[in-house]
PDB file of N, CA and C in Angstrom:
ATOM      1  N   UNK A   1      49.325 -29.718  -9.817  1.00  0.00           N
ATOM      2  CA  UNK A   1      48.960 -28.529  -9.070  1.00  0.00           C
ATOM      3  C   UNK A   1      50.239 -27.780  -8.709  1.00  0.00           C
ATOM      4  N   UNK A   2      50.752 -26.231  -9.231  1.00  0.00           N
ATOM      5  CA  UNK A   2      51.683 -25.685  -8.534  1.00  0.00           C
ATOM      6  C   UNK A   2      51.821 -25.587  -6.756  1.00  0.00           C
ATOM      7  N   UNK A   3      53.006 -25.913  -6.221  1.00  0.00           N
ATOM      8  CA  UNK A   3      53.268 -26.012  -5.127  1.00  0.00           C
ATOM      9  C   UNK A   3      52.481 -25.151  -4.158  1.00  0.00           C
ATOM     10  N   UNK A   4      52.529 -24.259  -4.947  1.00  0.00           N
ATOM     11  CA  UNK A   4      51.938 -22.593  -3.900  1.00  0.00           C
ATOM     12  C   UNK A   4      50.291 -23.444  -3.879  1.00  0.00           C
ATOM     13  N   UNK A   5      49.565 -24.049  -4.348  1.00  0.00           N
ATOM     14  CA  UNK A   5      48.359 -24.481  -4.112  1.00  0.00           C
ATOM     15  C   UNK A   5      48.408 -25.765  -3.321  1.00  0.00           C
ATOM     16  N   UNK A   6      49.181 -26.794  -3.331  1.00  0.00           N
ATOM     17  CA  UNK A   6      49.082 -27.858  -2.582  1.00  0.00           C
ATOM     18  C   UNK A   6      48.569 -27.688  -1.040  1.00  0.00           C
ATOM     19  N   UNK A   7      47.748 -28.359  -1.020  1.00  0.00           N
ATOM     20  CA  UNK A   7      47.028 -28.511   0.703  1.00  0.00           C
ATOM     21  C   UNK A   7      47.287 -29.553   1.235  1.00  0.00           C
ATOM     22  N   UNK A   8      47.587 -29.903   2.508  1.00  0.00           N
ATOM     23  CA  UNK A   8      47.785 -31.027   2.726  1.00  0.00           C
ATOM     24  C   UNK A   8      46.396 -31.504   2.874  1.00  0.00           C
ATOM     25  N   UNK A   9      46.042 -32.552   2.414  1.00  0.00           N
ATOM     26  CA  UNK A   9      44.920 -33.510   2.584  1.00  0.00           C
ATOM     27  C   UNK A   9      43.505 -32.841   1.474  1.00  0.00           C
ATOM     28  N   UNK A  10      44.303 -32.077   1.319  1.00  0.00           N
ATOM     29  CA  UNK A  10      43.449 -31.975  -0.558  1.00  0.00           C
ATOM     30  C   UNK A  10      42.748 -30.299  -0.113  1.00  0.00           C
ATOM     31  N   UNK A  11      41.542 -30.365  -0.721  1.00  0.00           N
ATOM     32  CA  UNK A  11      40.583 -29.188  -0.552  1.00  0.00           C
ATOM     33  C   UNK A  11      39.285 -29.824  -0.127  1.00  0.00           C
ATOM     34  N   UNK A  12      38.483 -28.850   0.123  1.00  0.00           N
ATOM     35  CA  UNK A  12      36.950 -29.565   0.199  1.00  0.00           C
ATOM     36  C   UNK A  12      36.173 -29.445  -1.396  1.00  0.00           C
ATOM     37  N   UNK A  13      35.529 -30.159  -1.084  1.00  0.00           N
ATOM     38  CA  UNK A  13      34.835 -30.436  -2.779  1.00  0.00           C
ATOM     39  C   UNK A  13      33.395 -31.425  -2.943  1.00  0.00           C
ATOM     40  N   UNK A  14      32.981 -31.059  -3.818  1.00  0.00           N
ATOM     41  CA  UNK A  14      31.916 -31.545  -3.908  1.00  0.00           C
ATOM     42  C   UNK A  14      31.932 -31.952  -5.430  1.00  0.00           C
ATOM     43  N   UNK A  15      31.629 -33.516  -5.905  1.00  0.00           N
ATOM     44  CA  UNK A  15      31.851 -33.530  -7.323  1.00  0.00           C
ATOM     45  C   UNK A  15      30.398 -33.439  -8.184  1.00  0.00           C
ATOM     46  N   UNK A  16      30.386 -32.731  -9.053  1.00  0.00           N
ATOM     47  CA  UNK A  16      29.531 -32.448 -10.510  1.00  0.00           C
ATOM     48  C   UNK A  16      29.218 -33.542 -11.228  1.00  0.00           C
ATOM     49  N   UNK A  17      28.820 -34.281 -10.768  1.00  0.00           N
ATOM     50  CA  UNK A  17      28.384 -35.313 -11.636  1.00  0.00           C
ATOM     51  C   UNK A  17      27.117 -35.430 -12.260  1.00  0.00           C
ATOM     52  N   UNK A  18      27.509 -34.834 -13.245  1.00  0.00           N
ATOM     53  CA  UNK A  18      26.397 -34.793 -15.112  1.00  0.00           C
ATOM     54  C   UNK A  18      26.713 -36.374 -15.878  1.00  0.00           C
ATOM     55  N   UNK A  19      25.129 -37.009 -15.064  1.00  0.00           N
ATOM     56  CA  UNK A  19      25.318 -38.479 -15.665  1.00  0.00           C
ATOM     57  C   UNK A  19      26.065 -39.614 -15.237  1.00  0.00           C
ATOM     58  N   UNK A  20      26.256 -40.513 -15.901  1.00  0.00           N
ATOM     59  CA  UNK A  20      26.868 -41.746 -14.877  1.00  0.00           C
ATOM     60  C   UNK A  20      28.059 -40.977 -14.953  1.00  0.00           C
ATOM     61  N   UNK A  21      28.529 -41.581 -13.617  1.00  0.00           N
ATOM     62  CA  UNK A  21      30.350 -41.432 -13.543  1.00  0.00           C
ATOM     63  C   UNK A  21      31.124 -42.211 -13.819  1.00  0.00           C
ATOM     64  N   UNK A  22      32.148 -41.592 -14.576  1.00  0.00           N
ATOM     65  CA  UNK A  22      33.174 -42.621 -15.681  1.00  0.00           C
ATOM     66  C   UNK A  22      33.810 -43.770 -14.558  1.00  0.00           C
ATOM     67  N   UNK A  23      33.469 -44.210 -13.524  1.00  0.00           N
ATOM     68  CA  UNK A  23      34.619 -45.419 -12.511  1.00  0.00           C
ATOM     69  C   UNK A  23      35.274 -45.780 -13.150  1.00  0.00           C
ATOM     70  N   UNK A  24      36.446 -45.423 -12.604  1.00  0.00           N
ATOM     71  CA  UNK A  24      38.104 -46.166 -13.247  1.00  0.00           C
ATOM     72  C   UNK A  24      38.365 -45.094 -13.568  1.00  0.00           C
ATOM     73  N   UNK A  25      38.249 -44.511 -14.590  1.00  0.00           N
ATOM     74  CA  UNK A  25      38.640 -43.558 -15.743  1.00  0.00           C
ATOM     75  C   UNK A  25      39.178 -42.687 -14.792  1.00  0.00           C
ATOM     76  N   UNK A  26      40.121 -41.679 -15.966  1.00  0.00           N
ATOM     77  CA  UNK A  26      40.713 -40.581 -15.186  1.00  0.00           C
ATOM     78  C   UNK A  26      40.649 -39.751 -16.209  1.00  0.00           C
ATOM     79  N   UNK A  27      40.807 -38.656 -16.037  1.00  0.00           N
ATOM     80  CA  UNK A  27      40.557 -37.129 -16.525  1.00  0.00           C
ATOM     81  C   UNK A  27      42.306 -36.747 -16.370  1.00  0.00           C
ATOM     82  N   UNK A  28      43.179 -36.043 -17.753  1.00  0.00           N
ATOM     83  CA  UNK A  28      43.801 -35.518 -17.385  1.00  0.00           C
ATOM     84  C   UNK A  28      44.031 -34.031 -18.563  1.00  0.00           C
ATOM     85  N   UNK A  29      44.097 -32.826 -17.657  1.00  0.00           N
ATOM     86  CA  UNK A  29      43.493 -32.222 -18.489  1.00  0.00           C
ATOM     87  C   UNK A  29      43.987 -30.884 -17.576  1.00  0.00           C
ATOM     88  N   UNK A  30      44.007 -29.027 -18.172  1.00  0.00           N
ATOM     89  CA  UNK A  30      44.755 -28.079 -17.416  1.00  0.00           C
ATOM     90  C   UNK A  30      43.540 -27.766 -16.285  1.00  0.00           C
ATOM     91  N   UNK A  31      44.372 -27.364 -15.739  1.00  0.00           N
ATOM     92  CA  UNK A  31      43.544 -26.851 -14.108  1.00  0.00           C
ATOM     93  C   UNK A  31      42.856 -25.089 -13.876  1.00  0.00           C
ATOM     94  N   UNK A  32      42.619 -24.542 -14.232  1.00  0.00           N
ATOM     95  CA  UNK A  32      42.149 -23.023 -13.684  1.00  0.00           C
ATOM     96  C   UNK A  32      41.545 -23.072 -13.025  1.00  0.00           C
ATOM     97  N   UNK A  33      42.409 -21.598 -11.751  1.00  0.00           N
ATOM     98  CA  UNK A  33      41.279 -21.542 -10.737  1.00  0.00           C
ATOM     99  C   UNK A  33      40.405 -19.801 -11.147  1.00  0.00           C
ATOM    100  N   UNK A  34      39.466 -19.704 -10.486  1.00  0.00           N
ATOM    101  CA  UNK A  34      39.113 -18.276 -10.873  1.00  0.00           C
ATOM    102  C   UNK A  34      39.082 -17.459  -9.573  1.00  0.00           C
ATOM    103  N   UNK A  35      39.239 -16.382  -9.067  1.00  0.00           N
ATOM    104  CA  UNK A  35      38.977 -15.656  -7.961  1.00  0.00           C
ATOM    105  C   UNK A  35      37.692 -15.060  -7.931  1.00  0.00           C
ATOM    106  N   UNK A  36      36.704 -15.428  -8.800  1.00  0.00           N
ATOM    107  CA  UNK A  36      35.672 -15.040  -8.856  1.00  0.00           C
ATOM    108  C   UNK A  36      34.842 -16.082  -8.446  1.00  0.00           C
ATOM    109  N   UNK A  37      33.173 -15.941  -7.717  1.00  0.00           N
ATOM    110  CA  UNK A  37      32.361 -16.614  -7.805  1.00  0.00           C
ATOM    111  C   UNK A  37      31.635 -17.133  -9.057  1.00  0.00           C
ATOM    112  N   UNK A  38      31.906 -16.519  -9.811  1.00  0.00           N
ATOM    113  CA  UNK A  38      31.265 -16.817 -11.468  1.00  0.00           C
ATOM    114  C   UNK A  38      29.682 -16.412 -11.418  1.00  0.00           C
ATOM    115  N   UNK A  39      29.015 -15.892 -10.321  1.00  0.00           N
ATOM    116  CA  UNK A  39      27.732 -15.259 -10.091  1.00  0.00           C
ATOM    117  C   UNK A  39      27.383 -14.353 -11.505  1.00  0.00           C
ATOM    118  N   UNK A  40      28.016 -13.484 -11.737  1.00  0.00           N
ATOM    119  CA  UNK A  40      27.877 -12.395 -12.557  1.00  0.00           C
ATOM    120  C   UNK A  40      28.312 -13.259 -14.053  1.00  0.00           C
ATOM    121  N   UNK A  41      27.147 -13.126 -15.031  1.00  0.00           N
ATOM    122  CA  UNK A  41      27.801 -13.812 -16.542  1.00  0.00           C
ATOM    123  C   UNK A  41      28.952 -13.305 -17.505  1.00  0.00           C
ATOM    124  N   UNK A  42      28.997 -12.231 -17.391  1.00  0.00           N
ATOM    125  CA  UNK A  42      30.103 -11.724 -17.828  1.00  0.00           C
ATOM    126  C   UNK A  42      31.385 -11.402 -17.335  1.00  0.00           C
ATOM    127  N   UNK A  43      31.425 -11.589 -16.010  1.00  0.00           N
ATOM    128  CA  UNK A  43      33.130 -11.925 -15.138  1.00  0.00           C
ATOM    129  C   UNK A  43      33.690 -12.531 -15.800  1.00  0.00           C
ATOM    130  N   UNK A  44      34.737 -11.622 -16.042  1.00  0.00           N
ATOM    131  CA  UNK A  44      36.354 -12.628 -16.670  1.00  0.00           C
ATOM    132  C   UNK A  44      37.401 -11.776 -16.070  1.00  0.00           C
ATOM    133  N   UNK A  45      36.823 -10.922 -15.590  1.00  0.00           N
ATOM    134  CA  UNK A  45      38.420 -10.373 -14.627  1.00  0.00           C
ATOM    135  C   UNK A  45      39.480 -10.867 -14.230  1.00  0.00           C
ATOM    136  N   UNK A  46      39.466 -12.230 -14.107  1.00  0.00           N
ATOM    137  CA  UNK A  46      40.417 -12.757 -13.046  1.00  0.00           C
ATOM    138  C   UNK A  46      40.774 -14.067 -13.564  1.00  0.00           C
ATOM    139  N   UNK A  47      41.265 -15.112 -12.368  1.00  0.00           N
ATOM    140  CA  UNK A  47      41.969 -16.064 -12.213  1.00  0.00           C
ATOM    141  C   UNK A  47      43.366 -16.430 -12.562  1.00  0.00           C
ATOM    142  N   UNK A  48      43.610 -17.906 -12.189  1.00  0.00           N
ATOM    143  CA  UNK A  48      44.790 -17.956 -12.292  1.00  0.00           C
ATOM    144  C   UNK A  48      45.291 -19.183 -13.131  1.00  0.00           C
ATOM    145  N   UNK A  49      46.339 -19.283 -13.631  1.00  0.00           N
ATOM    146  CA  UNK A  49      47.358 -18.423 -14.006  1.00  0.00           C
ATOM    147  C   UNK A  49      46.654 -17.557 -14.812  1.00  0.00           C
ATOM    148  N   UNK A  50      47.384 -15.982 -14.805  1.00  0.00           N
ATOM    149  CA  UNK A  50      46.904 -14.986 -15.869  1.00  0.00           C
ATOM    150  C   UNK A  50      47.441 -14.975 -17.257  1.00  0.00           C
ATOM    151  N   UNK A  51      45.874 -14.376 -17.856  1.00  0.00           N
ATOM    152  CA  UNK A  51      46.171 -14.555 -19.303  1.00  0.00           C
ATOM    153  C   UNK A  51      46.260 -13.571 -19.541  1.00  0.00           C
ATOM    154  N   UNK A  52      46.624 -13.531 -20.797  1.00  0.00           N
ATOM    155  CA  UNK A  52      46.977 -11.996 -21.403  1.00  0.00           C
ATOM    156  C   UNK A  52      45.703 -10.945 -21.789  1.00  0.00           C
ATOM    157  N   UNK A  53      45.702  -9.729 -21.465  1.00  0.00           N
ATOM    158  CA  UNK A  53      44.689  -8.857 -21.552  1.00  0.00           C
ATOM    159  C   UNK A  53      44.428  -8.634 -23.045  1.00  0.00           C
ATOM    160  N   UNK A  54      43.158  -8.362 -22.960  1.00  0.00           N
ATOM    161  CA  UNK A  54      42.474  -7.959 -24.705  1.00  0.00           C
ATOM    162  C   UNK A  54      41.347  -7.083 -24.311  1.00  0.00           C
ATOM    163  N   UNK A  55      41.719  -5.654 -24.028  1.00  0.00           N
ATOM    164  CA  UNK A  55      41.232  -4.553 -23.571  1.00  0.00           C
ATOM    165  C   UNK A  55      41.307  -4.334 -22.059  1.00  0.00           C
ATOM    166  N   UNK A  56      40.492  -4.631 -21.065  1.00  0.00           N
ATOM    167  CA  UNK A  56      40.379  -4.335 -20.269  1.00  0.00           C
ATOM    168  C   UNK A  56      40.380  -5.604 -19.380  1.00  0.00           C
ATOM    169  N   UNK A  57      40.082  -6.964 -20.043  1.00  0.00           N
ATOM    170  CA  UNK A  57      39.962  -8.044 -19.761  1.00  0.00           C
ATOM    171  C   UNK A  57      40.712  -9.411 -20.187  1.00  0.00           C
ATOM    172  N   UNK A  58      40.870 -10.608 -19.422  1.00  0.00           N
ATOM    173  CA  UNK A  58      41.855 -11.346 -19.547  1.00  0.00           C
ATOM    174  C   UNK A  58      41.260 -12.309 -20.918  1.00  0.00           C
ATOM    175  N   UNK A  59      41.924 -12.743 -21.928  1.00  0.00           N
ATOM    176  CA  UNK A  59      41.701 -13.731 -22.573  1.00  0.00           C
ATOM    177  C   UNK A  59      40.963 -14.528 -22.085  1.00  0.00           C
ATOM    178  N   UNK A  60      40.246 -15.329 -23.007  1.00  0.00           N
ATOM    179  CA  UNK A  60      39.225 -16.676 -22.406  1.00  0.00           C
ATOM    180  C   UNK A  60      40.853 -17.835 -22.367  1.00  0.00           C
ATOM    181  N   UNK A  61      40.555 -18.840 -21.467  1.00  0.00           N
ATOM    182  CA  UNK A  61      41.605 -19.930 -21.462  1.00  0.00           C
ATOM    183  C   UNK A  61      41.583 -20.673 -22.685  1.00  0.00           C
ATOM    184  N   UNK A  62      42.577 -21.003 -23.322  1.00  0.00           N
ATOM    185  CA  UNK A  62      42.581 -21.959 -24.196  1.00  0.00           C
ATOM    186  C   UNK A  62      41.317 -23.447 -23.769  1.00  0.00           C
ATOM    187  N   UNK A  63      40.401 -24.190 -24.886  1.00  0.00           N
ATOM    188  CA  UNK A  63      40.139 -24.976 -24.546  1.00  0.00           C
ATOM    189  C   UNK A  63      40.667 -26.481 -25.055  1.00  0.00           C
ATOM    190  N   UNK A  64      40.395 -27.472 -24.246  1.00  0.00           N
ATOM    191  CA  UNK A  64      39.824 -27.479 -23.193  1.00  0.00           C
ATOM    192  C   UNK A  64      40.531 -27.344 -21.806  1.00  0.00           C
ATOM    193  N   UNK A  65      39.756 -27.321 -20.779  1.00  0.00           N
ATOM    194  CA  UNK A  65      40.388 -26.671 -19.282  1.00  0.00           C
ATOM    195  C   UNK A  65      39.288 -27.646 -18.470  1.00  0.00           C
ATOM    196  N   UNK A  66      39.773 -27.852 -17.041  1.00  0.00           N
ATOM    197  CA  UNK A  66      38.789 -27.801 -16.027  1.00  0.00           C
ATOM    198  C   UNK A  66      39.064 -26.549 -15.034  1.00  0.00           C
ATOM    199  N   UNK A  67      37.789 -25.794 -14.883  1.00  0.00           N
ATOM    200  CA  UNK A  67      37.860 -24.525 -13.574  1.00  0.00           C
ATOM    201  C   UNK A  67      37.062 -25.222 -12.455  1.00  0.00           C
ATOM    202  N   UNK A  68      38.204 -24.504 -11.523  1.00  0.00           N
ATOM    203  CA  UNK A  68      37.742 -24.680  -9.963  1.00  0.00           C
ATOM    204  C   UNK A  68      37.620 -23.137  -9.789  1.00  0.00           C
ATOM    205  N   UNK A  69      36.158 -23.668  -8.687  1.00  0.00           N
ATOM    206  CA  UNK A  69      35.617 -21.982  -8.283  1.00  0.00           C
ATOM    207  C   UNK A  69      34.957 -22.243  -7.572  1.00  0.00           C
ATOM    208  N   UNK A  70      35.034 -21.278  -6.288  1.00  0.00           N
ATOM    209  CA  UNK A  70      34.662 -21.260  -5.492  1.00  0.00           C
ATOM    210  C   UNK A  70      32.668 -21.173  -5.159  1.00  0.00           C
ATOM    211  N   UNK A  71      32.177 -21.070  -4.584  1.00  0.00           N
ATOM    212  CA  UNK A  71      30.688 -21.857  -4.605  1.00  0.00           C
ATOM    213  C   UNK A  71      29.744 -19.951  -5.037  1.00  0.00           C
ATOM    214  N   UNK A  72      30.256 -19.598  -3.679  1.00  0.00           N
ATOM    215  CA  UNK A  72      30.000 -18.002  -4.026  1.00  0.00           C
ATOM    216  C   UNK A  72      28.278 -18.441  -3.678  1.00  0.00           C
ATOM    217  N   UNK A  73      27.699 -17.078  -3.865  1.00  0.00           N
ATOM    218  CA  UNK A  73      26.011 -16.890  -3.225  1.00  0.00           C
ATOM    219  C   UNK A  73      25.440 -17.529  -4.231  1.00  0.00           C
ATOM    220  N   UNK A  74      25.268 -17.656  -5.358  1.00  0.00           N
ATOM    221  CA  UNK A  74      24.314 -18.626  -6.769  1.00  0.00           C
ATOM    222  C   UNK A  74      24.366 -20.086  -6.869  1.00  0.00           C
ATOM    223  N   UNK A  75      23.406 -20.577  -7.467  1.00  0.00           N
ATOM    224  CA  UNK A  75      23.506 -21.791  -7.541  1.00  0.00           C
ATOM    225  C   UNK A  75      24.100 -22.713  -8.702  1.00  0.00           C
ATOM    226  N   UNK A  76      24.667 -23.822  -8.575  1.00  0.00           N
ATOM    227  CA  UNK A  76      25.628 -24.204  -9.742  1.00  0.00           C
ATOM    228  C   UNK A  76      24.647 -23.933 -10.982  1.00  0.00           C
ATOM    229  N   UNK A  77      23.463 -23.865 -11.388  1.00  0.00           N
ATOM    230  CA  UNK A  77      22.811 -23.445 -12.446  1.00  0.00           C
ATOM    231  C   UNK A  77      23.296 -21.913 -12.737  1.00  0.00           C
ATOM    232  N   UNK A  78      23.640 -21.108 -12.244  1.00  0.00           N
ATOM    233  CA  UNK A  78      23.036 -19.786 -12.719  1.00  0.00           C
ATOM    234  C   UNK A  78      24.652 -19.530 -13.186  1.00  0.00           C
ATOM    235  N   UNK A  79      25.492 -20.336 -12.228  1.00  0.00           N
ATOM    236  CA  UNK A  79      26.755 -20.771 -13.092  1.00  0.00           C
ATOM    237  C   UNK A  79      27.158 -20.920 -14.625  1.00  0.00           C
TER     238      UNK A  79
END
């Protein structure tokens, strides 16, 4: 995590768990955050680190990635 994000004692979170959960295992893998709620399906305006523009809008991230995003008014489905 770049410094400018470190919290002390982490963030709040809630984990996604699709199916058993791997125990033990670890995930290591790039981080994006988005400044968007991801409500709207076609938002790509944003996040961070920035990618390079291709018109008006930022590149999709290289895959694979994990995004953190904030909860916003929708439900993780409409996500």
């Amino acid at each position: 995590i770049p410094h400018r994000l470190y919290q002390e004692g982490g963030y709040r979170h809630r984990e996604a768990l699709f199916g058993i959960p791997p125990y033990g295992g670890s995930i290591v893998q790039n981080v994006y955050y988005t400044n968007s709620d991801l409500c709207e399906i076609d938002d790509m305006s944003g996040g961070f680190p920035a990618r390079e523009k291709e018109g008006t809008r930022m590149k999709p991230y290289p895959s694979p990635f994990l995004l953190m995003m904030d909860r916003g008014h929708c439900t993780f489905v409409q996500k």
